[in-house]
N, C-alpha and C. Protein backbone atom coordinates (compact mmCIF):
# COMPACT_ATOMS: atom_id res chain seq x y z
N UNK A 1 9.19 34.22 12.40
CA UNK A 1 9.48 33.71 11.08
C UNK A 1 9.53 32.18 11.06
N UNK A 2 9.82 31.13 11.69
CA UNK A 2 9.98 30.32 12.57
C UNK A 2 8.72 29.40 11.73
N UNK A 3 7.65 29.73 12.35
CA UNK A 3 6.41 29.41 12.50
C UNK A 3 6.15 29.16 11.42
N UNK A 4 6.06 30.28 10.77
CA UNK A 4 5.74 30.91 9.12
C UNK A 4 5.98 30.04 8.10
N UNK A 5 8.17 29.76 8.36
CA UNK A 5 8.32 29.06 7.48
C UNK A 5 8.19 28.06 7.23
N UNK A 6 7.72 27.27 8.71
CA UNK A 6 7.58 25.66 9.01
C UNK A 6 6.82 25.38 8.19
N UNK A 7 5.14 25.99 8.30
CA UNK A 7 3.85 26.22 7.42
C UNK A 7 4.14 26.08 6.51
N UNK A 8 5.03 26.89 5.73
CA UNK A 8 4.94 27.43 4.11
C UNK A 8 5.88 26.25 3.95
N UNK A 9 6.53 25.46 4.72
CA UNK A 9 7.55 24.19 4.03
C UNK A 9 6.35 23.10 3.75
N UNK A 10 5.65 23.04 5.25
CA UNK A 10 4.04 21.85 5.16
C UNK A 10 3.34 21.94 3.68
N UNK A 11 3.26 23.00 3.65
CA UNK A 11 2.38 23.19 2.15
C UNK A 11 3.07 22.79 0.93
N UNK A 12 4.31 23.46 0.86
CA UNK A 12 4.92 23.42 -0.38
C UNK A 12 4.89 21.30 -0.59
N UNK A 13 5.43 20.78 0.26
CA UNK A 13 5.45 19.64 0.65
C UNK A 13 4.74 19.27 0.16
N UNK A 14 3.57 19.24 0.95
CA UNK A 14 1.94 18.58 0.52
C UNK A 14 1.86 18.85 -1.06
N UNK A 15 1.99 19.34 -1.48
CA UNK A 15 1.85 20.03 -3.12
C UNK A 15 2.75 19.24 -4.16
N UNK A 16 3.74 19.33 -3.40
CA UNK A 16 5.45 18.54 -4.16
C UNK A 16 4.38 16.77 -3.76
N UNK A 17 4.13 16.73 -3.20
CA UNK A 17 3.19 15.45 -3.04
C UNK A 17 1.95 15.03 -3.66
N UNK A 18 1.47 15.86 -3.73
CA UNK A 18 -0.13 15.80 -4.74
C UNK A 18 0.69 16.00 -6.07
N UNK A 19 1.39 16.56 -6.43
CA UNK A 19 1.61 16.48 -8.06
C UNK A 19 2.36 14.64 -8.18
N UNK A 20 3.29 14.78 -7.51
CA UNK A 20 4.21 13.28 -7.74
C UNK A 20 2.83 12.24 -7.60
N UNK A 21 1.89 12.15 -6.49
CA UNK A 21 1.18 11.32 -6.57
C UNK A 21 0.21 10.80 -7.93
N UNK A 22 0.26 12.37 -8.57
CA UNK A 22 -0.50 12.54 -9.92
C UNK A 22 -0.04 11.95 -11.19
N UNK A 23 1.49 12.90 -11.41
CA UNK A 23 2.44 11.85 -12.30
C UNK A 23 2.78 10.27 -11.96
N UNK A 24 2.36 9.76 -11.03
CA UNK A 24 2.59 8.26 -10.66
C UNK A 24 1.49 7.80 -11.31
N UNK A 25 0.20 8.54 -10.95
CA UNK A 25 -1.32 8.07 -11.80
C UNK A 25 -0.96 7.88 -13.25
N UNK A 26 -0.48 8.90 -13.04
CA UNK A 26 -0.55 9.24 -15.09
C UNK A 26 0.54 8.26 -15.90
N UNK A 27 1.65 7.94 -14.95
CA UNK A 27 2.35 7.39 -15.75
C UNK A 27 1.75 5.72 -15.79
N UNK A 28 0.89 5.49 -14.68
CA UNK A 28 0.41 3.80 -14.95
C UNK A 28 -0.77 3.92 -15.80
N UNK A 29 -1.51 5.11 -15.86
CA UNK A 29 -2.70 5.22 -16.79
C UNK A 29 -1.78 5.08 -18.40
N UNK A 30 -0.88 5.51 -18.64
CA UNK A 30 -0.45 5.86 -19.82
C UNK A 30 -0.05 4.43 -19.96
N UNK A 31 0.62 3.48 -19.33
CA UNK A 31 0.93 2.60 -19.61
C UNK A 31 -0.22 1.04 -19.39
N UNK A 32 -1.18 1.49 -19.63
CA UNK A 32 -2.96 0.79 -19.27
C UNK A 32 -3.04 -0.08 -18.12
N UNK A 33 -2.41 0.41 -17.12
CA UNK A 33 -2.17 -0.63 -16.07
C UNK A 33 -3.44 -0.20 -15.69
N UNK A 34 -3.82 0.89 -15.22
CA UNK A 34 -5.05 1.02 -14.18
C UNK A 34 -6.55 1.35 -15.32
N UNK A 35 -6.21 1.14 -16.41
CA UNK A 35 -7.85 1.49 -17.04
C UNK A 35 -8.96 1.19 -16.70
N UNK A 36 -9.29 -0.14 -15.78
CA UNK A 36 -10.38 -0.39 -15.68
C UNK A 36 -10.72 -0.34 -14.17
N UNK A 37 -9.53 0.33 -13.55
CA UNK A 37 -9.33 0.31 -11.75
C UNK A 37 -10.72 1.61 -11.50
N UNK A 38 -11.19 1.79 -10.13
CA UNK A 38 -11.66 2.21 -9.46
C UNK A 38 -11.24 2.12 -8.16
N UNK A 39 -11.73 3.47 -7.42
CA UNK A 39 -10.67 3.23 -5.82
C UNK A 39 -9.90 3.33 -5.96
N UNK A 40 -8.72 3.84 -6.56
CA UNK A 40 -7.21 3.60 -6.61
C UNK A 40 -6.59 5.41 -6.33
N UNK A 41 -5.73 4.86 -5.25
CA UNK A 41 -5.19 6.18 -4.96
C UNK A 41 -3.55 5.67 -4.70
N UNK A 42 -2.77 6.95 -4.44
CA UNK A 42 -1.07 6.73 -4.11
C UNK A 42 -0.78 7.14 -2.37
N UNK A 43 0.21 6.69 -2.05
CA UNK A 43 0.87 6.22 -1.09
C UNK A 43 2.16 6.58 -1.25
N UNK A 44 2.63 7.44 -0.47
CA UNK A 44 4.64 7.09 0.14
C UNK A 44 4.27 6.13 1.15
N UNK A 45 5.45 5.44 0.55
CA UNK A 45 5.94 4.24 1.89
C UNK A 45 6.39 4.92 2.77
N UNK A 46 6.17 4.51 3.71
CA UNK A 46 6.60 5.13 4.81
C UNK A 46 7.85 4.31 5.00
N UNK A 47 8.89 4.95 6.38
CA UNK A 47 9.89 4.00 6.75
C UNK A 47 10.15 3.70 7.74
N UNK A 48 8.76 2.67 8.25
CA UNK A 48 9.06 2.15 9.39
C UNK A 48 9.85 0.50 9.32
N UNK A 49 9.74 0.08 8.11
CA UNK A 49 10.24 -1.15 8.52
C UNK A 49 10.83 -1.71 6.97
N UNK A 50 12.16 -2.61 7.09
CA UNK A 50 12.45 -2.92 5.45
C UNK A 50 11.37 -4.24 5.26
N UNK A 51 10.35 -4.62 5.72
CA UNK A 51 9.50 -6.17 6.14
C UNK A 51 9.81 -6.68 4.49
N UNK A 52 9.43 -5.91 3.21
CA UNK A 52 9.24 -6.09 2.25
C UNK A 52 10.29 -6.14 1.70
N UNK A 53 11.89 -5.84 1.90
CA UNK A 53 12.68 -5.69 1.89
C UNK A 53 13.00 -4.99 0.40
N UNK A 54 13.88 -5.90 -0.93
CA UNK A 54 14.21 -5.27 -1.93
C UNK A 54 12.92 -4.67 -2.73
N UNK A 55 11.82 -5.36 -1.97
CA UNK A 55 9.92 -4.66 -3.37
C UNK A 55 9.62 -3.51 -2.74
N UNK A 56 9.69 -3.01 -1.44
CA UNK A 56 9.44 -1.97 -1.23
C UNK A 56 10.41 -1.10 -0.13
N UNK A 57 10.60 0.16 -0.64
CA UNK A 57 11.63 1.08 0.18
C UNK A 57 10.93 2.13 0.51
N UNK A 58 11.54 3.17 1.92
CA UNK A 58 11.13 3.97 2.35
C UNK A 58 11.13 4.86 0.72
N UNK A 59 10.19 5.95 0.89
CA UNK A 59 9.96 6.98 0.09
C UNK A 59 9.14 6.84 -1.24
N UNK A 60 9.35 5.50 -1.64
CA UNK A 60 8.42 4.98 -2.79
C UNK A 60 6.72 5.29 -3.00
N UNK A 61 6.73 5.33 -4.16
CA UNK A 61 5.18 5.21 -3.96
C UNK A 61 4.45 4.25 -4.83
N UNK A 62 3.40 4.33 -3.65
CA UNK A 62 2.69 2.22 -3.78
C UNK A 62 1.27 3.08 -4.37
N UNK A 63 1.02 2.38 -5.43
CA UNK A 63 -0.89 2.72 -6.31
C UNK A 63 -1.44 1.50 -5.27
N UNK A 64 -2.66 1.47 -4.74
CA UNK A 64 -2.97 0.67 -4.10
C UNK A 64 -4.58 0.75 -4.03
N UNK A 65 -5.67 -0.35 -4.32
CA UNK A 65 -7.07 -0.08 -4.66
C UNK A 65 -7.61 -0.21 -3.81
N UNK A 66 -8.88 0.35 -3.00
CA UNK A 66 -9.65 0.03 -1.96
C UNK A 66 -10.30 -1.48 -2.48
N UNK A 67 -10.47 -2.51 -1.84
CA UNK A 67 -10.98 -3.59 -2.11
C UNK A 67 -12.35 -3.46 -1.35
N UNK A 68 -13.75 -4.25 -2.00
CA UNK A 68 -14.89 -4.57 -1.80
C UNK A 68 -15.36 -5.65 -0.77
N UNK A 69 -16.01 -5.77 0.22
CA UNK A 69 -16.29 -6.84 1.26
C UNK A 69 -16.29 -8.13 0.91
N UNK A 70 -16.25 -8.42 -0.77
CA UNK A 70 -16.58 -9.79 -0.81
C UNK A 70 -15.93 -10.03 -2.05
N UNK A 71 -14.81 -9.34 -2.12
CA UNK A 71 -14.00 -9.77 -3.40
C UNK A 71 -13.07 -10.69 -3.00
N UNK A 72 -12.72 -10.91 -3.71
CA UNK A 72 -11.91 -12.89 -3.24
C UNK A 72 -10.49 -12.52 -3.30
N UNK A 73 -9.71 -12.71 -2.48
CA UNK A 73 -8.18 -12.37 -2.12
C UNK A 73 -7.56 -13.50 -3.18
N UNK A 74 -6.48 -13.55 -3.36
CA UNK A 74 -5.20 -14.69 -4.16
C UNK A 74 -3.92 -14.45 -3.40
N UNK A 75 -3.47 -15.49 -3.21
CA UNK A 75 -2.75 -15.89 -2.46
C UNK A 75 -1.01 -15.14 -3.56
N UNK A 76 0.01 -15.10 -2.63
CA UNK A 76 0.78 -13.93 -3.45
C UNK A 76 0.71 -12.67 -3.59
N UNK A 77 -0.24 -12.03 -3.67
CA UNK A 77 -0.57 -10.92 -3.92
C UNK A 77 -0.30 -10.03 -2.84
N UNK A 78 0.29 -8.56 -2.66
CA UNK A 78 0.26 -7.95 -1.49
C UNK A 78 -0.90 -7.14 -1.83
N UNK A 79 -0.78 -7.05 -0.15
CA UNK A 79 -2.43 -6.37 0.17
C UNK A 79 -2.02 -5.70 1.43
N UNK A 80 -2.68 -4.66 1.96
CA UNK A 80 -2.53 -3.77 2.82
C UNK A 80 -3.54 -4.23 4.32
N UNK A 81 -3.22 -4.24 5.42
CA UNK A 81 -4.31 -4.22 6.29
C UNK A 81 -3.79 -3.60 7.60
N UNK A 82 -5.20 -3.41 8.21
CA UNK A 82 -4.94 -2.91 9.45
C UNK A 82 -4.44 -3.32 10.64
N UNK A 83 -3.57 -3.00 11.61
CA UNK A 83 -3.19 -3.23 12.97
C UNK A 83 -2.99 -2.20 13.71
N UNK A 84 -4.14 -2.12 14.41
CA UNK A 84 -4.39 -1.30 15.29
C UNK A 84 -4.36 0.09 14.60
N UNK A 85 -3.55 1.07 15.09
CA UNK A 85 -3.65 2.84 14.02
C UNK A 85 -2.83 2.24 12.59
N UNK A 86 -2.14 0.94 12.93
CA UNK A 86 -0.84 0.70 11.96
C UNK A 86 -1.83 0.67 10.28
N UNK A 87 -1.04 0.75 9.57
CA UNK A 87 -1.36 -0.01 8.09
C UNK A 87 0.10 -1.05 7.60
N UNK A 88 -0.14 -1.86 7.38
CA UNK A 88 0.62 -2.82 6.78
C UNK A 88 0.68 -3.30 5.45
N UNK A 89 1.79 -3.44 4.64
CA UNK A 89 2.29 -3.87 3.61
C UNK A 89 2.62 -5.09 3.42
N UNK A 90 2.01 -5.92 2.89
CA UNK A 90 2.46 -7.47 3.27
C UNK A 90 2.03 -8.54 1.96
N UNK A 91 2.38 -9.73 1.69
CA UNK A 91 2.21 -10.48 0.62
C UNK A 91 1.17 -11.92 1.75
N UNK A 92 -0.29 -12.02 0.84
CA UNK A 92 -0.84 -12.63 1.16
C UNK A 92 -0.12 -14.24 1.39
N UNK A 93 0.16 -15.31 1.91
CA UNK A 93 0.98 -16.44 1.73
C UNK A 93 0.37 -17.46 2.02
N UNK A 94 -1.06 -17.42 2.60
CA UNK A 94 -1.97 -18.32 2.81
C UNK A 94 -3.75 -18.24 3.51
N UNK A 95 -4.66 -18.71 2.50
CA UNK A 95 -5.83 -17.99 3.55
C UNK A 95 -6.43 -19.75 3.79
N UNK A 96 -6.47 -19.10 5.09
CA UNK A 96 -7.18 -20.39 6.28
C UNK A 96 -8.41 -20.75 5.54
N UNK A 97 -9.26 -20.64 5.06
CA UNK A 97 -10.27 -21.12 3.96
C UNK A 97 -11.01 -20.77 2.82
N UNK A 98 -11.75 -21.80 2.08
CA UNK A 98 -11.58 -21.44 0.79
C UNK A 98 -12.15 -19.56 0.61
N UNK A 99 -13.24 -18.96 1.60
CA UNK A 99 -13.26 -17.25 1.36
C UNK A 99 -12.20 -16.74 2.08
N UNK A 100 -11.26 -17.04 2.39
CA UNK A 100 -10.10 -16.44 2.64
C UNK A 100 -10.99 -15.13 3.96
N UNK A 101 -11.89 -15.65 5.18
CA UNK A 101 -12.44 -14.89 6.07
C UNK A 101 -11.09 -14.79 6.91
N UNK A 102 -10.30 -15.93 6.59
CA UNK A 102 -9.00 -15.37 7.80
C UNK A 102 -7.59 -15.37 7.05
N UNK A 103 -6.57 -14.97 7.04
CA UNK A 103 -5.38 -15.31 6.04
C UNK A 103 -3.86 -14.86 6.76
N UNK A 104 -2.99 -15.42 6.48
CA UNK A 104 -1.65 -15.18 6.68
C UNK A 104 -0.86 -14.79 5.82
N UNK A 105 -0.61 -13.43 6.57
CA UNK A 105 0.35 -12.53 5.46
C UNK A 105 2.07 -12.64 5.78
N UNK A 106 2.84 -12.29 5.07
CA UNK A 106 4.47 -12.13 5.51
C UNK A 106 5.05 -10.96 4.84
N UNK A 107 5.77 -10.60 5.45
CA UNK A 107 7.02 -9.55 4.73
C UNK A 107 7.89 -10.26 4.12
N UNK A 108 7.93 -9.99 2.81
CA UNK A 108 9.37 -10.43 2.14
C UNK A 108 10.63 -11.12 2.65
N UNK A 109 10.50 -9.56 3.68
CA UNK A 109 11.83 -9.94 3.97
C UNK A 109 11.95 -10.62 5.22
N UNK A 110 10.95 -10.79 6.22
CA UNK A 110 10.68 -11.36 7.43
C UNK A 110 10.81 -13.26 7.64
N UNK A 111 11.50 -13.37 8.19
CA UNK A 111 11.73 -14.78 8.52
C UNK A 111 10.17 -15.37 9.06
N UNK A 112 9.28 -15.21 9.67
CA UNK A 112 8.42 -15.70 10.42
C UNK A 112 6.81 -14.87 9.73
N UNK A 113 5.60 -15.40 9.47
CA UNK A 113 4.86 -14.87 9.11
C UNK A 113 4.00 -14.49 10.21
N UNK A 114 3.42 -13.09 9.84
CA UNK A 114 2.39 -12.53 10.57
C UNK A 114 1.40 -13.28 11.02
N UNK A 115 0.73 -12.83 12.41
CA UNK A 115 -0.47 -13.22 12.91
C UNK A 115 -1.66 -13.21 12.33
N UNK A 116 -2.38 -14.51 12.34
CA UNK A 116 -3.94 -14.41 11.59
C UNK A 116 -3.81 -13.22 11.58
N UNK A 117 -4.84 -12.90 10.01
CA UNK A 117 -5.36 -11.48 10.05
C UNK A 117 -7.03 -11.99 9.60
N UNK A 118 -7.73 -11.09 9.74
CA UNK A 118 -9.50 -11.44 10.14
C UNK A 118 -9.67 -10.22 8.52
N UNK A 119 -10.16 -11.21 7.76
CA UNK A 119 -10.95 -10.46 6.44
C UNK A 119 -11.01 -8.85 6.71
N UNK A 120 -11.77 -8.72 7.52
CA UNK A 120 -12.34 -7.64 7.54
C UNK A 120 -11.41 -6.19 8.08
N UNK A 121 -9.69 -6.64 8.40
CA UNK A 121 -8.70 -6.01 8.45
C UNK A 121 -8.27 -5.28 7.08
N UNK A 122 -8.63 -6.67 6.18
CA UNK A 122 -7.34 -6.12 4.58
C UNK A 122 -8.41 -5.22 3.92
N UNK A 123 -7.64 -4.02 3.56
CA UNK A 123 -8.37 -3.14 3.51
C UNK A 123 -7.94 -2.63 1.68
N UNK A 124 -7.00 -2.91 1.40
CA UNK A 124 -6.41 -2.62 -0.26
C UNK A 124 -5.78 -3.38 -0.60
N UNK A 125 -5.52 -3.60 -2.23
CA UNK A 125 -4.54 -4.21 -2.88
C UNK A 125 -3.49 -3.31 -3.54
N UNK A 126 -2.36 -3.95 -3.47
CA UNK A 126 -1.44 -3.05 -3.75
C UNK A 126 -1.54 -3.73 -5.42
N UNK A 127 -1.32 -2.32 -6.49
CA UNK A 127 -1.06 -2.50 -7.79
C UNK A 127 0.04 -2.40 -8.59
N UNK A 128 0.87 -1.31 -8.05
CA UNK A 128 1.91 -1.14 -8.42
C UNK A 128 2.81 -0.12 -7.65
N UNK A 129 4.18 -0.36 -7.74
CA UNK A 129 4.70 0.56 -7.46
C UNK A 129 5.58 1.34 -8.33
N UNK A 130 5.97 2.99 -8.02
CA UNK A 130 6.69 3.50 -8.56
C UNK A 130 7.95 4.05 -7.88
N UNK A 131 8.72 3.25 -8.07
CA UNK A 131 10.14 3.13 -7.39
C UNK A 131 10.86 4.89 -7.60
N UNK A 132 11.50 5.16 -6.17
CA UNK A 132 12.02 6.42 -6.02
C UNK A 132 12.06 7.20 -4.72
């Protein structure tokens, strides 16, 4: 039984997850945040770290857009990128030149900013979140 119910918790889960991810859609579509978005999918934060401190908490969920190879970053803005298997949550705070091919991100809440990150790491922009 053990087994069974672990399964049938995975699923129910996953489900209790695809709908919330849905009502998160629906409630920024309703409010015209994403009308003209493409690429845009949801996210639980995970809780590995408070980096972002009071903008983002474990369990939340982040709308976040796949970005294009040659769309132009802005400085402020959080954006997601890769380290190593990691994904990261972070506020852009400076890009090393004017195409922003290299940039320095920080956590909110982090005293010291992250290591160069190389363009071709940041992988989304975060759009919104829905706190919860």
């Amino acid at each position: 039984m053990g087994l069974w119910f672990s399964i049938f918790m995975n699923l129910y889960l996953l489900e209790i997850n695809q709908k919330e991810d849905q009502k998160t859609l629906e409630l920024f579509n309703r409010k015209n945040l994403l009308a003209e978005e493409e690429n845009v999918e949801v996210i639980s934060m995970g809780c590995g770290s408070d980096s972002m401190g009071l903008m983002l908490n474990c369990g939340d969920r982040i709308i976040k857009r796949k970005l294009n190879e040659t769309e132009k970053l802005k400085e402020g803005k959080i954006y997601t990128y890769s380290k190593g298997k990691q994904s990261i949550i972070h506020r852009l705070v400076f890009c090393i030149d004017d195409n922003c091919t290299k940039a320095i991100f920080k956590g909110d809440n982090n005293k010291k900013a992250d290591k160069i990150v190389e363009r071709n790491q940041i992988e989304y922009e975060v759009l919104g979140v829905n706190y919860g």
